[in-house]
Structures are given as structure tokens and as C-alpha cells.
PDB file of N, CA and C in Angstrom:
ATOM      1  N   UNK A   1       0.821  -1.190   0.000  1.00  0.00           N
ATOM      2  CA  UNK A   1       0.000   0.000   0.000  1.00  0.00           C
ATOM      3  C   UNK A   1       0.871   1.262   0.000  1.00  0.00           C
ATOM      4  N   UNK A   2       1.801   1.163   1.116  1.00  0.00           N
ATOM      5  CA  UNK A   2       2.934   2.744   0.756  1.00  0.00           C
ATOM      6  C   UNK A   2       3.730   2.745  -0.630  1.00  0.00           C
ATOM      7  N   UNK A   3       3.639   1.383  -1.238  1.00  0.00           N
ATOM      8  CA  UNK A   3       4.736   1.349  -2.457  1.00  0.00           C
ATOM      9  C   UNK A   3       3.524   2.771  -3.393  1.00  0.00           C
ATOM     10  N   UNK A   4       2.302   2.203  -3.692  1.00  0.00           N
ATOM     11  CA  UNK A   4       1.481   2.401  -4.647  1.00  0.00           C
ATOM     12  C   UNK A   4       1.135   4.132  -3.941  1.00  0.00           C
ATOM     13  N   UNK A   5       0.817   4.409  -2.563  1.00  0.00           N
ATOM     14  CA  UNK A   5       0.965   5.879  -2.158  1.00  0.00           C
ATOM     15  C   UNK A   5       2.688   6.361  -2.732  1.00  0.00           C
ATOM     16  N   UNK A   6       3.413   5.944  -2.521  1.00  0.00           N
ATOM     17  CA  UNK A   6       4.696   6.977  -2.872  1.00  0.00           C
ATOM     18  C   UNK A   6       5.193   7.157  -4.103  1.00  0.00           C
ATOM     19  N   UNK A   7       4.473   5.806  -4.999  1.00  0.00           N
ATOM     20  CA  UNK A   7       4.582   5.885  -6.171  1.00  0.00           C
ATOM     21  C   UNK A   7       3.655   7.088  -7.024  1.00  0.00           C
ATOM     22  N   UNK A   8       2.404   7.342  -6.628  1.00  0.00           N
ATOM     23  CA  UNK A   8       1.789   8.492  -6.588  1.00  0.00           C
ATOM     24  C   UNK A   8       2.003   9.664  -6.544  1.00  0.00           C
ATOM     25  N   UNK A   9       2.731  10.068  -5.430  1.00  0.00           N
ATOM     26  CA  UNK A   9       2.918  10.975  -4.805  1.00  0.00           C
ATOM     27  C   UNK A   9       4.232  11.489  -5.548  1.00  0.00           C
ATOM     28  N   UNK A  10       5.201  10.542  -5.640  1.00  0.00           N
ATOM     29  CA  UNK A  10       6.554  10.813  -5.850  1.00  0.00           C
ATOM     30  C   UNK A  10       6.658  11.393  -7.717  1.00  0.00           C
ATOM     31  N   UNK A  11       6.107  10.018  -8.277  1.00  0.00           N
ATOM     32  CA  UNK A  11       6.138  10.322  -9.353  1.00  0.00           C
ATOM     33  C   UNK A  11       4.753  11.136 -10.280  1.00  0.00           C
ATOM     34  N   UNK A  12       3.588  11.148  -9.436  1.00  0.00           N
ATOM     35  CA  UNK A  12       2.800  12.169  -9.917  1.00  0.00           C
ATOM     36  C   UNK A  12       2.966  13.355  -9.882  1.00  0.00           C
ATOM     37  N   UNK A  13       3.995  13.941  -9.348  1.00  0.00           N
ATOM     38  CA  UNK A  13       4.142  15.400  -9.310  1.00  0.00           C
ATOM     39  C   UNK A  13       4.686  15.813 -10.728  1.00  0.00           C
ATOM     40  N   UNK A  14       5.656  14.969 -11.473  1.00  0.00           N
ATOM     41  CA  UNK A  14       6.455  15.488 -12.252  1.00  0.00           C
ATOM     42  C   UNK A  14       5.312  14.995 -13.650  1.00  0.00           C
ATOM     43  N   UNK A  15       4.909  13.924 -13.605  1.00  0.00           N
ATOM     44  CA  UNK A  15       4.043  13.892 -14.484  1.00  0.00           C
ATOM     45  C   UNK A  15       2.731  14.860 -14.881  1.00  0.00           C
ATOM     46  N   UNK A  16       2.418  15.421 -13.641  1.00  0.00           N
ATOM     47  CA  UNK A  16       1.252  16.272 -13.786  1.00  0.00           C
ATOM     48  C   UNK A  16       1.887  17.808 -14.452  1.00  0.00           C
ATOM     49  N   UNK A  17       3.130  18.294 -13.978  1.00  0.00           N
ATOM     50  CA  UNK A  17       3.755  19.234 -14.181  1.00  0.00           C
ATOM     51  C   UNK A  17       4.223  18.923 -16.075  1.00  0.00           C
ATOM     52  N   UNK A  18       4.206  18.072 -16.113  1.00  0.00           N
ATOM     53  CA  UNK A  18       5.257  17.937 -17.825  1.00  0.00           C
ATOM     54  C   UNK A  18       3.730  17.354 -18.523  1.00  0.00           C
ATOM     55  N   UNK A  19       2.995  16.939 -18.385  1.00  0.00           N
ATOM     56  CA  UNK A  19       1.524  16.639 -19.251  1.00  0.00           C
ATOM     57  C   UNK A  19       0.871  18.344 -18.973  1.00  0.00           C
ATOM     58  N   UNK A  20       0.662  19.031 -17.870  1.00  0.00           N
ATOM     59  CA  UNK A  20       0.402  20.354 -18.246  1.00  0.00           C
ATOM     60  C   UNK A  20       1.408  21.425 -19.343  1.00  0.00           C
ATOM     61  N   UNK A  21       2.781  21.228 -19.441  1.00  0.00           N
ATOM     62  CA  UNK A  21       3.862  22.365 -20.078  1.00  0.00           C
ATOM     63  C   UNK A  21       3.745  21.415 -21.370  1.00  0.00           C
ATOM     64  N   UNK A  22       3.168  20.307 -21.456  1.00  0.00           N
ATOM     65  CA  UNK A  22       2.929  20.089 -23.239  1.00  0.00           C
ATOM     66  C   UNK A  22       1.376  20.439 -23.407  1.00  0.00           C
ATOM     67  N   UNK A  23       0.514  20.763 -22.909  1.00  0.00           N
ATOM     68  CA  UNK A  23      -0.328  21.440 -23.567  1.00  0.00           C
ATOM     69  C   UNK A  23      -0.213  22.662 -23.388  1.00  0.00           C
ATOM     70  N   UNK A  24       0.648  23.441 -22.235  1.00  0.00           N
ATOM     71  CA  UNK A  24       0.855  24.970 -22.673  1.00  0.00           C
ATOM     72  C   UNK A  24       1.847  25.019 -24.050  1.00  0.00           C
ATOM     73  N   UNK A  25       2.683  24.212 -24.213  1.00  0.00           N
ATOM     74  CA  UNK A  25       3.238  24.041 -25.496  1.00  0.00           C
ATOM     75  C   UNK A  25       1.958  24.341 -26.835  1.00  0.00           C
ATOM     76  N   UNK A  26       0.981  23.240 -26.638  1.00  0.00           N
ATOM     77  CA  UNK A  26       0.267  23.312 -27.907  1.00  0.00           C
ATOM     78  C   UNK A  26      -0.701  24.318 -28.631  1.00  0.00           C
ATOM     79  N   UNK A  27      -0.211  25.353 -26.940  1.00  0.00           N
ATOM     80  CA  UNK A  27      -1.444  26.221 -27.076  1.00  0.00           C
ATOM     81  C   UNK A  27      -0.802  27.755 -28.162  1.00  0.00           C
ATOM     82  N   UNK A  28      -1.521  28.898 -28.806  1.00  0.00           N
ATOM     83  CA  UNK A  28      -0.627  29.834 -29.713  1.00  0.00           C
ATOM     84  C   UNK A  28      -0.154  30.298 -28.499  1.00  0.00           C
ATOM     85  N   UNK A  29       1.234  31.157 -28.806  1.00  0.00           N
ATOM     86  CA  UNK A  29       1.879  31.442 -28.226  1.00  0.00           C
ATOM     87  C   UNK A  29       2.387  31.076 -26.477  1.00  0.00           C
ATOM     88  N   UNK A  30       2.518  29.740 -26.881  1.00  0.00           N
ATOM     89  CA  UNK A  30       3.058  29.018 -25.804  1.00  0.00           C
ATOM     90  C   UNK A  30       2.047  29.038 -24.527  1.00  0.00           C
ATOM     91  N   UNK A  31       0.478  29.308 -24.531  1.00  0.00           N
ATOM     92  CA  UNK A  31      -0.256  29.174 -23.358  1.00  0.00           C
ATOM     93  C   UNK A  31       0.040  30.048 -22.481  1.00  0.00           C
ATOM     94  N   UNK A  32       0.396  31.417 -22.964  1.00  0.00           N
ATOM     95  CA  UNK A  32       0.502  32.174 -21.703  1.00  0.00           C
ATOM     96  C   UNK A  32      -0.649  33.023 -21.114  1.00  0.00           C
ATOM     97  N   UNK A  33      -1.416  32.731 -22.005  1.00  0.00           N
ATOM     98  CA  UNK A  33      -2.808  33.735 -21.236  1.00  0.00           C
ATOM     99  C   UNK A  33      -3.409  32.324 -20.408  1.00  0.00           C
ATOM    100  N   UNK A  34      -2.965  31.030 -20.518  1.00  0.00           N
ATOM    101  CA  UNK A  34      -3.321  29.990 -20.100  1.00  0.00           C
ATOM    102  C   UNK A  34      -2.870  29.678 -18.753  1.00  0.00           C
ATOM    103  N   UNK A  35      -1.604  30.571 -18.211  1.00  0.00           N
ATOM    104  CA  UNK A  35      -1.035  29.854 -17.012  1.00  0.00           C
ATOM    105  C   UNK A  35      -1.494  29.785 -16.026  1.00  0.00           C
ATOM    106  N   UNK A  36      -2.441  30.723 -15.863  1.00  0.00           N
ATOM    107  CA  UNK A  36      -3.038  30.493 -14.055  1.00  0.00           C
ATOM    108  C   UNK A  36      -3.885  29.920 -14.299  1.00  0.00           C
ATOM    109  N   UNK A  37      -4.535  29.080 -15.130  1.00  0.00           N
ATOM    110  CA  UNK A  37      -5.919  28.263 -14.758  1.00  0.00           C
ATOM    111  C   UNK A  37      -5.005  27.211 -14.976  1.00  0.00           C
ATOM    112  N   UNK A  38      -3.848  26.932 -16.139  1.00  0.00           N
ATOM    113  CA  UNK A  38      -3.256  25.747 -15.593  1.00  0.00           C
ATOM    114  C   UNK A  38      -2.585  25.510 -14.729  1.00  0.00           C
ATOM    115  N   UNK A  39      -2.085  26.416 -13.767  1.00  0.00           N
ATOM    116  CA  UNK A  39      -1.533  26.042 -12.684  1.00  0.00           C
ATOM    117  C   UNK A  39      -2.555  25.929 -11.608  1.00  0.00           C
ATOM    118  N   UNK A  40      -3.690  26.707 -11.794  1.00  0.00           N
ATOM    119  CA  UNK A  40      -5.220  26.253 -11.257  1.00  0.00           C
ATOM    120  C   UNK A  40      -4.991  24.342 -11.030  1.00  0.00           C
ATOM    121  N   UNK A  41      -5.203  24.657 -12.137  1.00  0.00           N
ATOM    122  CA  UNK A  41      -5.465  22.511 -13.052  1.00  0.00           C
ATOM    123  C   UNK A  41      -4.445  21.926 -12.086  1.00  0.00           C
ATOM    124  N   UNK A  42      -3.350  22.391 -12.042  1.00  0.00           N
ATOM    125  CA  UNK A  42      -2.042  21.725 -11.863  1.00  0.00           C
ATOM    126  C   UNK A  42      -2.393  20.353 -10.602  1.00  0.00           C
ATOM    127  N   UNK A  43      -2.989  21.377  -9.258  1.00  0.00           N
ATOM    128  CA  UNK A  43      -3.159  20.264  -8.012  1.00  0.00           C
ATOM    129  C   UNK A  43      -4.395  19.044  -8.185  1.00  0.00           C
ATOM    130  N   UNK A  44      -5.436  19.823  -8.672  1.00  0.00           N
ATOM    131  CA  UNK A  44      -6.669  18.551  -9.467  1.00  0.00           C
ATOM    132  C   UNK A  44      -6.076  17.557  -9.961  1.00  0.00           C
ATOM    133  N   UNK A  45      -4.787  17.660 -10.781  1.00  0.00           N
ATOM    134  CA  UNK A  45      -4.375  16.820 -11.908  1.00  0.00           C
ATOM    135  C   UNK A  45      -3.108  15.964 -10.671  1.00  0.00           C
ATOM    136  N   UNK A  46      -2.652  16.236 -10.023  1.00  0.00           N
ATOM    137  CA  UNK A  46      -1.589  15.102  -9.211  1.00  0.00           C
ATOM    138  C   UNK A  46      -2.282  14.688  -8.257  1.00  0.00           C
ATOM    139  N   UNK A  47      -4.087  15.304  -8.142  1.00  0.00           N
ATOM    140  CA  UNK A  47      -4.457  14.574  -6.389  1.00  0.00           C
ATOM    141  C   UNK A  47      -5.593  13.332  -7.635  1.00  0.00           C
ATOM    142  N   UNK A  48      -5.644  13.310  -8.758  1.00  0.00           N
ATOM    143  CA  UNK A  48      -6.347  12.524  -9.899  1.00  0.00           C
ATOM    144  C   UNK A  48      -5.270  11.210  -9.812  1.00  0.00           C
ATOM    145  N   UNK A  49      -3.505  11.191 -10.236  1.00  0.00           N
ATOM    146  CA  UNK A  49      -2.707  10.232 -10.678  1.00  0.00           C
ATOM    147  C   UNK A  49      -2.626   9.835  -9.179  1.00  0.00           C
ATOM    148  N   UNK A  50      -2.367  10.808  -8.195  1.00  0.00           N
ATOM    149  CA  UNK A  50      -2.395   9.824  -7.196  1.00  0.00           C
ATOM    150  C   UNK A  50      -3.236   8.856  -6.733  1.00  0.00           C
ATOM    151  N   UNK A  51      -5.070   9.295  -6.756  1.00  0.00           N
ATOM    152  CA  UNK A  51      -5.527   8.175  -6.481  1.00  0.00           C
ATOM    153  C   UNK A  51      -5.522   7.263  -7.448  1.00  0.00           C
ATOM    154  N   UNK A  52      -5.133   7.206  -8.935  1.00  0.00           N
ATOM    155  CA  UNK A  52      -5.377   6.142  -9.877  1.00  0.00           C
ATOM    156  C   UNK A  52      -3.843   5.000  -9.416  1.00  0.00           C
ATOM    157  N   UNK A  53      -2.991   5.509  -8.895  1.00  0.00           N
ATOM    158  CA  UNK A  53      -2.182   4.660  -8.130  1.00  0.00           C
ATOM    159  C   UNK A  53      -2.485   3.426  -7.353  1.00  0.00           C
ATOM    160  N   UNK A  54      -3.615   3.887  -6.800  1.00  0.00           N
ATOM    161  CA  UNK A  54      -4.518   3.130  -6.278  1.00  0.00           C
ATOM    162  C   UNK A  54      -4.908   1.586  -7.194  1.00  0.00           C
ATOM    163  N   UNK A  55      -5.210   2.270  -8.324  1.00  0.00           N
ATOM    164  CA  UNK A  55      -5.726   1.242  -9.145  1.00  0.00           C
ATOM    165  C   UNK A  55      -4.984  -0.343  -9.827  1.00  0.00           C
ATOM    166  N   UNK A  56      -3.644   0.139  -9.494  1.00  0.00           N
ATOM    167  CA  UNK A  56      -2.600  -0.832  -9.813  1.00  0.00           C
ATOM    168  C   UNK A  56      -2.961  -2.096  -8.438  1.00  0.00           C
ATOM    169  N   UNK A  57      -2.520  -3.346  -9.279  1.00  0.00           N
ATOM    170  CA  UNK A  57      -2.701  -4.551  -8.615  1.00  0.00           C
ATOM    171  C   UNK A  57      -1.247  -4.121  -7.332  1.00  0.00           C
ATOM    172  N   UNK A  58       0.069  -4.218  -7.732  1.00  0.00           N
ATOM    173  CA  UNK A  58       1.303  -3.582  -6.973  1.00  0.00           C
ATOM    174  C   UNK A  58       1.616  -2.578  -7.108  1.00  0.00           C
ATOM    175  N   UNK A  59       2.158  -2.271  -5.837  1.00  0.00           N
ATOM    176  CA  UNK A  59       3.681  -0.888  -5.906  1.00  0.00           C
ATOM    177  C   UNK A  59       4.273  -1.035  -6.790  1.00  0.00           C
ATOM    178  N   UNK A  60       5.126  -2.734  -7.461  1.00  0.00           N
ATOM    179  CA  UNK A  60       6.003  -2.409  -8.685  1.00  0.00           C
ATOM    180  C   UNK A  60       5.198  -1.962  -9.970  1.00  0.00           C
ATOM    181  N   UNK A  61       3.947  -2.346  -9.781  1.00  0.00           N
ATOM    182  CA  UNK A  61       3.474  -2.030 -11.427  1.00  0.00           C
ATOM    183  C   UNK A  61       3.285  -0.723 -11.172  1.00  0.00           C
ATOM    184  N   UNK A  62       2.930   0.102 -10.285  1.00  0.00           N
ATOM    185  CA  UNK A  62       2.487   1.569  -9.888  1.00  0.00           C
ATOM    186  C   UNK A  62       3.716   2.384 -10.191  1.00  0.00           C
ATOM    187  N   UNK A  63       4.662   1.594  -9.720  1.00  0.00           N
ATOM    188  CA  UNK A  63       6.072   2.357 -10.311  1.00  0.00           C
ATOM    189  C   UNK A  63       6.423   2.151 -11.442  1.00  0.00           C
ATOM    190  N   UNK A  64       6.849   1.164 -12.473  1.00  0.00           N
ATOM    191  CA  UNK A  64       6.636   0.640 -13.656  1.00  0.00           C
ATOM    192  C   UNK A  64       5.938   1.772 -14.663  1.00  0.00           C
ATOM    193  N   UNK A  65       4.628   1.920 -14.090  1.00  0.00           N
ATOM    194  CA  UNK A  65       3.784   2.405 -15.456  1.00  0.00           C
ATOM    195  C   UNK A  65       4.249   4.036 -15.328  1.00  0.00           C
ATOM    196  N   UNK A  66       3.858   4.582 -14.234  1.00  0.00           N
ATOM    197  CA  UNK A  66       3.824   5.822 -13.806  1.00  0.00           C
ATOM    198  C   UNK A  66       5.597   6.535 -14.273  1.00  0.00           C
ATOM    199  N   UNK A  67       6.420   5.591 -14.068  1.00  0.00           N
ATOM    200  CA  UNK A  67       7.936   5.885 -14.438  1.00  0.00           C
ATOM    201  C   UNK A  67       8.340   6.198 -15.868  1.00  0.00           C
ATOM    202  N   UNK A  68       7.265   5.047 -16.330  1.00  0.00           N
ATOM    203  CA  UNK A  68       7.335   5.375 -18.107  1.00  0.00           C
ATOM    204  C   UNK A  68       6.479   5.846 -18.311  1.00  0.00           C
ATOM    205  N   UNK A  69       5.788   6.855 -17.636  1.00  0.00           N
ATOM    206  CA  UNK A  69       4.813   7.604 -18.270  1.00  0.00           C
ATOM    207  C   UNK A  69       5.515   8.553 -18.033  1.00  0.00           C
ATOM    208  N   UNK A  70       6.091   9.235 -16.553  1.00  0.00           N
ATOM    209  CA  UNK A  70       7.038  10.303 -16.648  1.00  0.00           C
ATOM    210  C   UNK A  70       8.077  10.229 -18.057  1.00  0.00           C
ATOM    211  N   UNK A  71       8.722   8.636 -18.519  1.00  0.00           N
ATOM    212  CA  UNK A  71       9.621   9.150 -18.751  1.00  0.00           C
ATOM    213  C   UNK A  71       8.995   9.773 -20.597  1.00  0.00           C
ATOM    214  N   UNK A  72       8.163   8.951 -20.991  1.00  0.00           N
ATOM    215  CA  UNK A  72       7.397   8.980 -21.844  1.00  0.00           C
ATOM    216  C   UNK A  72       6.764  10.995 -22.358  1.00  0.00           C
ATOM    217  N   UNK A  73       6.219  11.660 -21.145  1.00  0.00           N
ATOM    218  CA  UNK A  73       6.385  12.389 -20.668  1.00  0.00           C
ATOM    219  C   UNK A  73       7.791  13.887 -21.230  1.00  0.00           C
ATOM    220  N   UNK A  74       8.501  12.964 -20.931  1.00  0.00           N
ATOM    221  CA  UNK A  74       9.560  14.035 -20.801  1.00  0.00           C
ATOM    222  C   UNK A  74      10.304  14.221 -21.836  1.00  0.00           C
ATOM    223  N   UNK A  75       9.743  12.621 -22.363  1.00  0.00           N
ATOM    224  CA  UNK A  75      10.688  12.741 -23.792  1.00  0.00           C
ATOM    225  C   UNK A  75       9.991  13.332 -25.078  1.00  0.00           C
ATOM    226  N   UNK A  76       8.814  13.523 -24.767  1.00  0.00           N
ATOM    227  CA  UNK A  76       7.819  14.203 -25.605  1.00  0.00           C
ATOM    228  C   UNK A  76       8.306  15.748 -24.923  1.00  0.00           C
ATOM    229  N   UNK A  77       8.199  15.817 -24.457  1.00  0.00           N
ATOM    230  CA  UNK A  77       8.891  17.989 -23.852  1.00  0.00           C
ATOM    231  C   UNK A  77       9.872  18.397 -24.701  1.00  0.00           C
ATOM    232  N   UNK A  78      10.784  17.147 -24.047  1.00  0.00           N
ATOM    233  CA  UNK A  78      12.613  17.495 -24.963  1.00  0.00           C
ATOM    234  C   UNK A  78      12.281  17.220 -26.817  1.00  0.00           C
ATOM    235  N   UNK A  79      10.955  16.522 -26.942  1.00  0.00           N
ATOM    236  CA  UNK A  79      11.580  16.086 -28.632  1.00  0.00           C
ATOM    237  C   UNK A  79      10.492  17.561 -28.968  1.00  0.00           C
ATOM    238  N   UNK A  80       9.720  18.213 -28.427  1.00  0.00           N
ATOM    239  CA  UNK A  80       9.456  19.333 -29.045  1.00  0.00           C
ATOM    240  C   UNK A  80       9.807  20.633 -28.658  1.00  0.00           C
ATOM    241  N   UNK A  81      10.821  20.514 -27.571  1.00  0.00           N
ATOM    242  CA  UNK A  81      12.108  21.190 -27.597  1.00  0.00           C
ATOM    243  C   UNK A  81      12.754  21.777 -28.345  1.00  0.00           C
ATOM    244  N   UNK A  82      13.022  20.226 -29.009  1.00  0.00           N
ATOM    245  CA  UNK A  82      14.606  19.995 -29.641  1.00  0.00           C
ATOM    246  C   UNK A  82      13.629  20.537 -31.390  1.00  0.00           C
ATOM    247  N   UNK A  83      12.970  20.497 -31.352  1.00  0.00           N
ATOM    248  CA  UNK A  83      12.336  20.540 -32.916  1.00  0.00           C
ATOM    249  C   UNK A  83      11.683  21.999 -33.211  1.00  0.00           C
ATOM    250  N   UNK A  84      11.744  23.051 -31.621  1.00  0.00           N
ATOM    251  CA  UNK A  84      11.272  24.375 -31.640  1.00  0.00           C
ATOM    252  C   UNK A  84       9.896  24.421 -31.723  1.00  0.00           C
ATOM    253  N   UNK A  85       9.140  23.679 -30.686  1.00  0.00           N
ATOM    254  CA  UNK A  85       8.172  23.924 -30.786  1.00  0.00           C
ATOM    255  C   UNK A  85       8.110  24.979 -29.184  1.00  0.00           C
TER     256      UNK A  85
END
């Protein structure tokens, strides 16, 4: 049960933070008339992955999925980064 809470906790923060800065990405001019309702969004959206943590059979799969979703995540940021978006 603490695997699947810290797995939540730990790794939902960064996921909620990098799935919000790719849709301020998609938005014109980078989502800036967008930022305070998404940073509004921001706590809704990590107290959401944390309880779906919940939903995993284990802690390892809770870490597993959630890890490659960060990393999944991040590598989508850097590849529209790297491409100027």
C-alpha cells in the first residue's frame, strides 16, 4: 500500500507538471494567457494520478507504469524542444 501511495505521490508530481507544459506548449503562443488556470489545473491533476495509483494490482506495477509515463512524458517535452516547438 505505501509502495502504490509513494509511487503516486513521488512520481505524480512530475508527471502532472510535464503533461500540463505540453499542452501549454500546444497552445498559440506558448499558453501564456493559459497559465493560471493551468496552474489552477495543476493540483486537481496530481491529487487525480495519485488516487489512480490506487488502481494498480502492486507498488512495482504503480512504479513501472507511472515511471514510463514520466519518462514517456519528458521525452515528448525534450523532442518538441529539440524541434522548436
Amino acid at each position: 500500500m505505501i509502495a502504490r501511495c509513494l509511487a503516486g505521490t513521488l512520481l505524480g508530481f512530475p508527471l502532472a507538471a510535464t503533461v500540463l507544459a505540453l499542452l501549454l506548449k500546444l497552445l498559440p503562443d506558448h499558453g501564456q494567457a493559459y497559465l493560471v488556470p493551468a496552474l489552477i489545473l495543476f493540483f486537481p491533476l496530481w491529487t487525480g494520478v495519485m488516487a489512480a495509483a490506487y488502481l494498480f494490482r502492486s507498488g512495482l506495477r504503480a512504479w513501472l507504469v507511472l515511471g514510463t509515463a514520466n519518462a514517456m512524458a519528458f521525452a515528448a517535452l525534450w523532442a518538441g524542444r529539440a524541434a522548436g516547438l
